[in-house]
PDB file of N, CA and C in Angstrom:
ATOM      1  N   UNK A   1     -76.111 168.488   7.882  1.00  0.00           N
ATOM      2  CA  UNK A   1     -76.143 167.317   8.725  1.00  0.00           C
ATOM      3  C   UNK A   1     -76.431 167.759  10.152  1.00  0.00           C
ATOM      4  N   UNK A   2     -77.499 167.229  10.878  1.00  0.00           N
ATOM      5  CA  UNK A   2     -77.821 167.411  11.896  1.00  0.00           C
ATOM      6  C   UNK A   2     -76.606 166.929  13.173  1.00  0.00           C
ATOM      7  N   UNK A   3     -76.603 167.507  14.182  1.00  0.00           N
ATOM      8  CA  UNK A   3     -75.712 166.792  15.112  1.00  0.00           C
ATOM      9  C   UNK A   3     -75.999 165.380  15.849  1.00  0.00           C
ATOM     10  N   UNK A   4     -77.475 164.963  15.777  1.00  0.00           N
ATOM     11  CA  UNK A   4     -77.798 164.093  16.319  1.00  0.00           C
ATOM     12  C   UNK A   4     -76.810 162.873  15.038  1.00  0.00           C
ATOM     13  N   UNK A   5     -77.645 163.371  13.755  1.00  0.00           N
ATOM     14  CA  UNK A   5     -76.429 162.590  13.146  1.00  0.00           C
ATOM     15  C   UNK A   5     -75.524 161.868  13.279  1.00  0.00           C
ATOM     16  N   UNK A   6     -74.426 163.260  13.532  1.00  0.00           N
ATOM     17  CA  UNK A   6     -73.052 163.194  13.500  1.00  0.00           C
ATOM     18  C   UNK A   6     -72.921 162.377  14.889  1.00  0.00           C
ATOM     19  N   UNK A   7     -73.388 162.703  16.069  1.00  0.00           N
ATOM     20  CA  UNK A   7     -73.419 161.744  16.840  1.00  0.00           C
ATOM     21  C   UNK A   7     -73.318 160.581  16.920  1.00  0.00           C
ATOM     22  N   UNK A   8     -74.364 160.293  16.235  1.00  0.00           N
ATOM     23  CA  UNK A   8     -75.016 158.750  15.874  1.00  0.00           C
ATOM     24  C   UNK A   8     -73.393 157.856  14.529  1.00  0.00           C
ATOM     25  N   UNK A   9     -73.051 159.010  14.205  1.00  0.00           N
ATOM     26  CA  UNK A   9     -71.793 158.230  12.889  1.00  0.00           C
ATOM     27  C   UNK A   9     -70.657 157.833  13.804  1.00  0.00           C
ATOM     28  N   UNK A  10     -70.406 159.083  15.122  1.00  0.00           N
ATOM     29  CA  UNK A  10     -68.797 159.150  15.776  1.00  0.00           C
ATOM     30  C   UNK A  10     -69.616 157.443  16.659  1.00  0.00           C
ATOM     31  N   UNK A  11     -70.325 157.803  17.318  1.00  0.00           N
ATOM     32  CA  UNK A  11     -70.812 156.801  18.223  1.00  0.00           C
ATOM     33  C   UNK A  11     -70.416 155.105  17.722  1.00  0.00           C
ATOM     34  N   UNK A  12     -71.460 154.707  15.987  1.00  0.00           N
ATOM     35  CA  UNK A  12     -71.320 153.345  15.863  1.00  0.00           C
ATOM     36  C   UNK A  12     -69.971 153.498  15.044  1.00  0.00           C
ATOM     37  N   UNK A  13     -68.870 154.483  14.589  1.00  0.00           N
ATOM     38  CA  UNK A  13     -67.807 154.228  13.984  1.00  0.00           C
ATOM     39  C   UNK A  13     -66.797 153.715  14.953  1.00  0.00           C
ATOM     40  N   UNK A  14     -67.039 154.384  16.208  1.00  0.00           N
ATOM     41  CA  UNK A  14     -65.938 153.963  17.213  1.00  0.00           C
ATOM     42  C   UNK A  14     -65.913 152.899  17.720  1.00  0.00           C
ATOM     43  N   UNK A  15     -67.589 152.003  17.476  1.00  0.00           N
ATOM     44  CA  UNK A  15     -67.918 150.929  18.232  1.00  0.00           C
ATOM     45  C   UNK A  15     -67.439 149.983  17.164  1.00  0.00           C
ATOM     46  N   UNK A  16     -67.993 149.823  15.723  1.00  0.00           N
ATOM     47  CA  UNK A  16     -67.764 149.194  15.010  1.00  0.00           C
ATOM     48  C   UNK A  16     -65.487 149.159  14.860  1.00  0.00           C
ATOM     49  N   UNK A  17     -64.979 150.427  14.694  1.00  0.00           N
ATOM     50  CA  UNK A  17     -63.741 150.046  14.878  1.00  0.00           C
ATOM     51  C   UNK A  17     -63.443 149.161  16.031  1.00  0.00           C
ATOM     52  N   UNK A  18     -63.642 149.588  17.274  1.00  0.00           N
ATOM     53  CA  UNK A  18     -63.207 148.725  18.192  1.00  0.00           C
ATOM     54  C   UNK A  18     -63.241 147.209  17.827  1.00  0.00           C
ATOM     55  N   UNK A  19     -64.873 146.804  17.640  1.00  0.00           N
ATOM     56  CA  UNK A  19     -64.890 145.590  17.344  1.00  0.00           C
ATOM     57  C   UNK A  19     -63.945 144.293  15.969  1.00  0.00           C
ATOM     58  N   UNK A  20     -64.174 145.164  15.411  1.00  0.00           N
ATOM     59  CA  UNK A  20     -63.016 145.200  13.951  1.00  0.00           C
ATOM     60  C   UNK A  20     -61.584 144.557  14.589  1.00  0.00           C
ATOM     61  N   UNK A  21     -60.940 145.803  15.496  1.00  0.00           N
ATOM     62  CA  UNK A  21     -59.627 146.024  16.156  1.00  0.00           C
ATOM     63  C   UNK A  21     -59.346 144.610  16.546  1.00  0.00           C
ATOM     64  N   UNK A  22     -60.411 144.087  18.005  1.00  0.00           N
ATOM     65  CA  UNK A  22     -60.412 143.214  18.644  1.00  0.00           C
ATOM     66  C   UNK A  22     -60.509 141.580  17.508  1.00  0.00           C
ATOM     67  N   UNK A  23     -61.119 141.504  16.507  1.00  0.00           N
ATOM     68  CA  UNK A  23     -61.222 140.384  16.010  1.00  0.00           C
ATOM     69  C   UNK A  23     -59.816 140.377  14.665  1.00  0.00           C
ATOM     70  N   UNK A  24     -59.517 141.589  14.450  1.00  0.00           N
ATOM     71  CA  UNK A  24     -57.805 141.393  13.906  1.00  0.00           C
ATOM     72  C   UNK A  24     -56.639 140.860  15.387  1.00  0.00           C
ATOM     73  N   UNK A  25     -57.222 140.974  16.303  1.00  0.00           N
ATOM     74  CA  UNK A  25     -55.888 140.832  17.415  1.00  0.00           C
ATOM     75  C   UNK A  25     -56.469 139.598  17.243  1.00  0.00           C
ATOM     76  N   UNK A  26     -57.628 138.810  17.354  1.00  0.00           N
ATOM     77  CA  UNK A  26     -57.871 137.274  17.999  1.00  0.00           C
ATOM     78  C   UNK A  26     -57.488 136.282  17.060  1.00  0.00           C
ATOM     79  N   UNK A  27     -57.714 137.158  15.171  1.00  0.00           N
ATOM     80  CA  UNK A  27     -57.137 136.219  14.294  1.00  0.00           C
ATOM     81  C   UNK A  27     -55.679 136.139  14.242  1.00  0.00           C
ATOM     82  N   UNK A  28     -54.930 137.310  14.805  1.00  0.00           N
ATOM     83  CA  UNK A  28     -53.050 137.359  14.524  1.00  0.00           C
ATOM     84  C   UNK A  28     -53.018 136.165  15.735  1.00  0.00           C
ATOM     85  N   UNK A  29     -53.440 136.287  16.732  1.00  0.00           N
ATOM     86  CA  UNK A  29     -52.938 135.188  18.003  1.00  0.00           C
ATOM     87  C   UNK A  29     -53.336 134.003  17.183  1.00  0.00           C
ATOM     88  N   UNK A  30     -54.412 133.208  16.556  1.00  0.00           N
ATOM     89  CA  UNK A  30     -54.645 132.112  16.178  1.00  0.00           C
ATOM     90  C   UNK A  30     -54.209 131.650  15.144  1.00  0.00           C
ATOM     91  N   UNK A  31     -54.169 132.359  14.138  1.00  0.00           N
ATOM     92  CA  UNK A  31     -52.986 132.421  13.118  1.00  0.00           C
ATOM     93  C   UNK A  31     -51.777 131.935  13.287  1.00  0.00           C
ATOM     94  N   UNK A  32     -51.512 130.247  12.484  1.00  0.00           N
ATOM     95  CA  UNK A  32     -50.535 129.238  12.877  1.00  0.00           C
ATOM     96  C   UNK A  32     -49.442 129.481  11.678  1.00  0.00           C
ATOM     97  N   UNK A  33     -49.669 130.257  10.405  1.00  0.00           N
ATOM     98  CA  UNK A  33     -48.999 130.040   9.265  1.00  0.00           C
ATOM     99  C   UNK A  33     -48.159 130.961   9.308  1.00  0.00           C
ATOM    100  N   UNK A  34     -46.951 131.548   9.189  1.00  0.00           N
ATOM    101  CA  UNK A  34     -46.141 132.303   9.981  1.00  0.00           C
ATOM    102  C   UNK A  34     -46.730 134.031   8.430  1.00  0.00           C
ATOM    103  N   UNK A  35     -46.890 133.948   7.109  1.00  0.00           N
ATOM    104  CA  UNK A  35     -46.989 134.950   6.252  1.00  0.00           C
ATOM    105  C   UNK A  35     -48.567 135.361   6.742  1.00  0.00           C
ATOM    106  N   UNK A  36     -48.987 134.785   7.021  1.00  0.00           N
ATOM    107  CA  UNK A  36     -50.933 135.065   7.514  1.00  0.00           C
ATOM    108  C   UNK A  36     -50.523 135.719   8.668  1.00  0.00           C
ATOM    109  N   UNK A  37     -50.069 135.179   9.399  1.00  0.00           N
ATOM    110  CA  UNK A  37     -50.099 135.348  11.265  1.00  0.00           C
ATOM    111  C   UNK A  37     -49.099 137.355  10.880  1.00  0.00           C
ATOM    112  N   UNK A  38     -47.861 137.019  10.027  1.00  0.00           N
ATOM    113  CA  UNK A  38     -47.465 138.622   9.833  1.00  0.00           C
ATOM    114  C   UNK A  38     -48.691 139.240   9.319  1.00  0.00           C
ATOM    115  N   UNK A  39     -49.109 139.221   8.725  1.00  0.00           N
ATOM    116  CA  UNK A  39     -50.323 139.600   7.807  1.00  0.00           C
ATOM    117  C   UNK A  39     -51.275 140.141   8.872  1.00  0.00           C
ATOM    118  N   UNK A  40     -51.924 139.140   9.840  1.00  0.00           N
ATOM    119  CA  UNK A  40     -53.071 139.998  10.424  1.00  0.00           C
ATOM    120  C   UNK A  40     -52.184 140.411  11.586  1.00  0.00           C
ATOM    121  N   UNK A  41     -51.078 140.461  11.906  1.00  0.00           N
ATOM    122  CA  UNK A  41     -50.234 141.296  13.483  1.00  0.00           C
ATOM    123  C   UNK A  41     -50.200 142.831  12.837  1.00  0.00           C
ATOM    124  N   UNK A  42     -50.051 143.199  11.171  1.00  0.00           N
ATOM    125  CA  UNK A  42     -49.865 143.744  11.026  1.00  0.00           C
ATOM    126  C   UNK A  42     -51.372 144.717  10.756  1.00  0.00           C
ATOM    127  N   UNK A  43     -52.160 144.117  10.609  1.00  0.00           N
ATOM    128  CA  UNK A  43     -53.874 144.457  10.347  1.00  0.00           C
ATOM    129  C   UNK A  43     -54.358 145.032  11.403  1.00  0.00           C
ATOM    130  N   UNK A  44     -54.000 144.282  12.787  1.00  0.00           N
ATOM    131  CA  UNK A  44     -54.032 144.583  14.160  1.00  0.00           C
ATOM    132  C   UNK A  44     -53.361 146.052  14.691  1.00  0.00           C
ATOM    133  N   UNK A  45     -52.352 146.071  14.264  1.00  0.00           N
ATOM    134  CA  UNK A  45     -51.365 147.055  14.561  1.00  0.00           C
ATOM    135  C   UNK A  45     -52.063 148.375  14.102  1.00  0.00           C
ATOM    136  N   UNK A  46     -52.463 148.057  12.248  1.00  0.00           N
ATOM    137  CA  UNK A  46     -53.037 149.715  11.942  1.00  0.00           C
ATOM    138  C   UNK A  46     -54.355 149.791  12.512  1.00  0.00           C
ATOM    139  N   UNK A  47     -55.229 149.229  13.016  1.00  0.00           N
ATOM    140  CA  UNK A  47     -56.278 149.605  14.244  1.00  0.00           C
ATOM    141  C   UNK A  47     -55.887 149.999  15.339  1.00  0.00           C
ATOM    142  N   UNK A  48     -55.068 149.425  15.825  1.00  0.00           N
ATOM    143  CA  UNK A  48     -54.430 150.250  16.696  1.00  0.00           C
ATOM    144  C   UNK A  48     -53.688 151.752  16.752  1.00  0.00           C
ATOM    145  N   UNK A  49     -53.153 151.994  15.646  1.00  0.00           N
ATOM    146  CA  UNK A  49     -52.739 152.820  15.409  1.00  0.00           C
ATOM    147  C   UNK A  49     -54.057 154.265  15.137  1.00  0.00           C
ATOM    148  N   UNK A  50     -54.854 153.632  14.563  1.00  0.00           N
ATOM    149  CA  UNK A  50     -56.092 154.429  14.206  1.00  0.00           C
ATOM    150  C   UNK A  50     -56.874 154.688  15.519  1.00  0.00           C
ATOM    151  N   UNK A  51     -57.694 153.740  16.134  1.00  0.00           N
ATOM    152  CA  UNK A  51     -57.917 153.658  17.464  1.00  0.00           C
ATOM    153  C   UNK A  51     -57.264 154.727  18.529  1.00  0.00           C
ATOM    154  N   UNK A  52     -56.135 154.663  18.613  1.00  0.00           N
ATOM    155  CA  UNK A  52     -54.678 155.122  19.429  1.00  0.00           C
ATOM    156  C   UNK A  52     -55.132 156.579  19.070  1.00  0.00           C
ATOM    157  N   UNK A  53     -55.260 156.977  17.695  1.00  0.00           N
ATOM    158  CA  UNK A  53     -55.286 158.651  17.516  1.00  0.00           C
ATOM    159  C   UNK A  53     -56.787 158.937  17.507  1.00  0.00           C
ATOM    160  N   UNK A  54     -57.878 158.059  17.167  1.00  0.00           N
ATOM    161  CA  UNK A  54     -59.112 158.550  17.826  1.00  0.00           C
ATOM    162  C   UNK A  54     -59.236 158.965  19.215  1.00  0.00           C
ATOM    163  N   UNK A  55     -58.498 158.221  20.398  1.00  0.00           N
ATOM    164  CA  UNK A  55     -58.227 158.609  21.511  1.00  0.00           C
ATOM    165  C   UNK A  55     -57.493 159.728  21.311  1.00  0.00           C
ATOM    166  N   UNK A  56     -57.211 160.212  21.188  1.00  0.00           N
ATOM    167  CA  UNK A  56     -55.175 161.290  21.478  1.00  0.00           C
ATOM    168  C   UNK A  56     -56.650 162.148  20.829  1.00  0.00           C
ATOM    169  N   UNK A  57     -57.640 162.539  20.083  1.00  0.00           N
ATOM    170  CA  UNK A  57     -58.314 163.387  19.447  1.00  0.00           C
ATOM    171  C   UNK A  57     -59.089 163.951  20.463  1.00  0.00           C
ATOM    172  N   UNK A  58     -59.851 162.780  20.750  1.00  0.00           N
ATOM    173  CA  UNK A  58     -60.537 163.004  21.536  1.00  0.00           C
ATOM    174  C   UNK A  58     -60.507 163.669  23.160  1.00  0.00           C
ATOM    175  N   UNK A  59     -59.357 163.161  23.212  1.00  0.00           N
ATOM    176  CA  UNK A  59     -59.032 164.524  24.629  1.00  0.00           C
ATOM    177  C   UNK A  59     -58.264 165.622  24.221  1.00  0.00           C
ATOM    178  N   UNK A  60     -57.814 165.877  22.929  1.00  0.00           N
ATOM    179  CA  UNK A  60     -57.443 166.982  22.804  1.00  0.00           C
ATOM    180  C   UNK A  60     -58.447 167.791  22.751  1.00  0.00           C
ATOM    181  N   UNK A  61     -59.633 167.529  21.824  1.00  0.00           N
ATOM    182  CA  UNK A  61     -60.783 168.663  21.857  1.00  0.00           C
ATOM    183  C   UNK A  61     -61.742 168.112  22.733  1.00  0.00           C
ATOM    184  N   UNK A  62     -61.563 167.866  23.850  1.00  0.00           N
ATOM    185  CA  UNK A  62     -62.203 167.512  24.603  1.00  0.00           C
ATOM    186  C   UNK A  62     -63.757 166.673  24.669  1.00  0.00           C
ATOM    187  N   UNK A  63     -63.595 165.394  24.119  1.00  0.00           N
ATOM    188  CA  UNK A  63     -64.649 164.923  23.764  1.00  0.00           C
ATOM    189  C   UNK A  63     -64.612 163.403  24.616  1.00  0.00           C
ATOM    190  N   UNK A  64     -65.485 163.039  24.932  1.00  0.00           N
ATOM    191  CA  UNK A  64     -65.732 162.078  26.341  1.00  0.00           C
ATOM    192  C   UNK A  64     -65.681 160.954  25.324  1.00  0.00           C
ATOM    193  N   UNK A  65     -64.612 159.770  25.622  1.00  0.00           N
ATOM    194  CA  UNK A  65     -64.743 158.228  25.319  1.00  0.00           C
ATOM    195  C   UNK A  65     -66.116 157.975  24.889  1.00  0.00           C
ATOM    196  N   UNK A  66     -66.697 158.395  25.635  1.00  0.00           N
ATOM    197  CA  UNK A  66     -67.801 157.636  25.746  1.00  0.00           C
ATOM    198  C   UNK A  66     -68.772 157.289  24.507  1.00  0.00           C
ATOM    199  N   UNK A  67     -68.825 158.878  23.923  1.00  0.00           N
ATOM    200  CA  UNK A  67     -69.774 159.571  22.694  1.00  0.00           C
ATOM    201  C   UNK A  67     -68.678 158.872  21.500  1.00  0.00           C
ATOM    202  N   UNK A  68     -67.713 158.477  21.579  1.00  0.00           N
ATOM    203  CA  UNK A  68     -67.332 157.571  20.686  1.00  0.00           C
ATOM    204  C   UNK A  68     -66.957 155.865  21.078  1.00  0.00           C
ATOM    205  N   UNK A  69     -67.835 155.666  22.109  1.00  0.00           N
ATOM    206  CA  UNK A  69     -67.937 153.983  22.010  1.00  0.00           C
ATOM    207  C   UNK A  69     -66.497 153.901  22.359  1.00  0.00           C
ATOM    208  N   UNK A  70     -65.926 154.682  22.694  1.00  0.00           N
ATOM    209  CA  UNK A  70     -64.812 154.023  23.387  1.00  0.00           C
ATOM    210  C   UNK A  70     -64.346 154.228  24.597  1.00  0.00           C
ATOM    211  N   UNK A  71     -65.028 154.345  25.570  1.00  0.00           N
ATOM    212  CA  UNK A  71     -64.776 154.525  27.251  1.00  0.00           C
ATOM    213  C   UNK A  71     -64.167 153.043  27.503  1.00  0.00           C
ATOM    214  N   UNK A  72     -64.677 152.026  27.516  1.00  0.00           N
ATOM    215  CA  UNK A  72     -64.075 150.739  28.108  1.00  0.00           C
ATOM    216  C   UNK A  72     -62.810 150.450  26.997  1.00  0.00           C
ATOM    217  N   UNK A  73     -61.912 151.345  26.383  1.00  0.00           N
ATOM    218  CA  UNK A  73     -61.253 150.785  25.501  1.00  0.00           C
ATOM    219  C   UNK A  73     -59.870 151.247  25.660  1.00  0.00           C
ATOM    220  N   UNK A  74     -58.525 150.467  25.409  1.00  0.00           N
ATOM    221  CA  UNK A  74     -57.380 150.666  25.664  1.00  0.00           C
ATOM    222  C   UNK A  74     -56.356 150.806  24.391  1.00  0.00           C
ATOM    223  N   UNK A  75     -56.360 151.355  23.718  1.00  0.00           N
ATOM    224  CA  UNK A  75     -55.738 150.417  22.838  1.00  0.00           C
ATOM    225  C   UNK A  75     -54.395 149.884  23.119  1.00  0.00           C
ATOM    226  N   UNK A  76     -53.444 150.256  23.859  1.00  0.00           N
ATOM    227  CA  UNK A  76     -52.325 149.967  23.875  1.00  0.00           C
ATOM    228  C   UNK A  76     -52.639 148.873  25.458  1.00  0.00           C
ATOM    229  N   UNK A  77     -53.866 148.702  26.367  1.00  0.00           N
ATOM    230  CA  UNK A  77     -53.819 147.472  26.531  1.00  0.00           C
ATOM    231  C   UNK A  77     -54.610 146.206  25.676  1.00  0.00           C
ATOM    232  N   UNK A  78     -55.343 146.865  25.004  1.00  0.00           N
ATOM    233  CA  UNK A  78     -56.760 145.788  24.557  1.00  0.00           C
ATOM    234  C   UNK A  78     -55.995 145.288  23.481  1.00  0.00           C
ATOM    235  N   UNK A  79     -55.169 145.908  22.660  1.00  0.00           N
ATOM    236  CA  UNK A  79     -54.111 145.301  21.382  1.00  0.00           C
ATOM    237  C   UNK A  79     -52.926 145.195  21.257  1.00  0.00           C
ATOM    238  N   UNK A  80     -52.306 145.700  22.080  1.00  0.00           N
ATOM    239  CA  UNK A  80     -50.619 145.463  22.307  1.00  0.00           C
ATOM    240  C   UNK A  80     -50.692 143.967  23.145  1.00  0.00           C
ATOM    241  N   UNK A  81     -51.651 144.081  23.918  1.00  0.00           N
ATOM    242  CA  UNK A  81     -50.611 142.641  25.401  1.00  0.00           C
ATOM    243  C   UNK A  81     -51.084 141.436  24.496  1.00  0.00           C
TER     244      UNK A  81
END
C-alpha cells in the first residue's frame, strides 16, 4: 500500500467519523422517546470515545489533526456540551 493511500484512508476516515459523530449528537438531542433518545446518547458517546483516542494517537506519534480531518474538531467540546 502506497502512502498516498494510506493518507487518503486516515484523511476521509477521520472526516467521515467526525461527520457520523456529529449527526449521532443531533439525533440524541432530538430524540423525544426517552429508550431511542438513551439509545442514540449512547451511539454519540462511543464516537466520542473513538474520536477522543484518534486524537490522544495522534499527538502521541506526532501526527497533525489535520492529515486526519480533524483540526477543527473537539470532541469533548463538539459532543459532550
Amino acid at each position: 500500500m502506497s502512502q498516498d493511500t494510506l493518507g487518503h484512508y486516515l484523511t476521509d476516515l477521520g472526516l467521515l467519523l467526525k461527520q457520523a459523530a456529529l449527526d449521532a449528537k443531533a439525533l440524541a438531542e432530538k430524540e423525544t422517546d426517552e429508550p431511542a433518545h438513551q439509545f442514540a446518547r449512547g451511539r454519540a458517546f462511543a464516537y466520542y470515545e473513538v474520536l477522543s483516542l484518534m486524537h490522544q494517537q495522534a499527538r502521541a506519534f506526532d501526527i497533525d489533526a489535520k492529515d486526519l480531518s480533524l483540526h477543527d474538531f473537539d470532541p469533548d467540546r463538539d459532543l459532550l456540551s
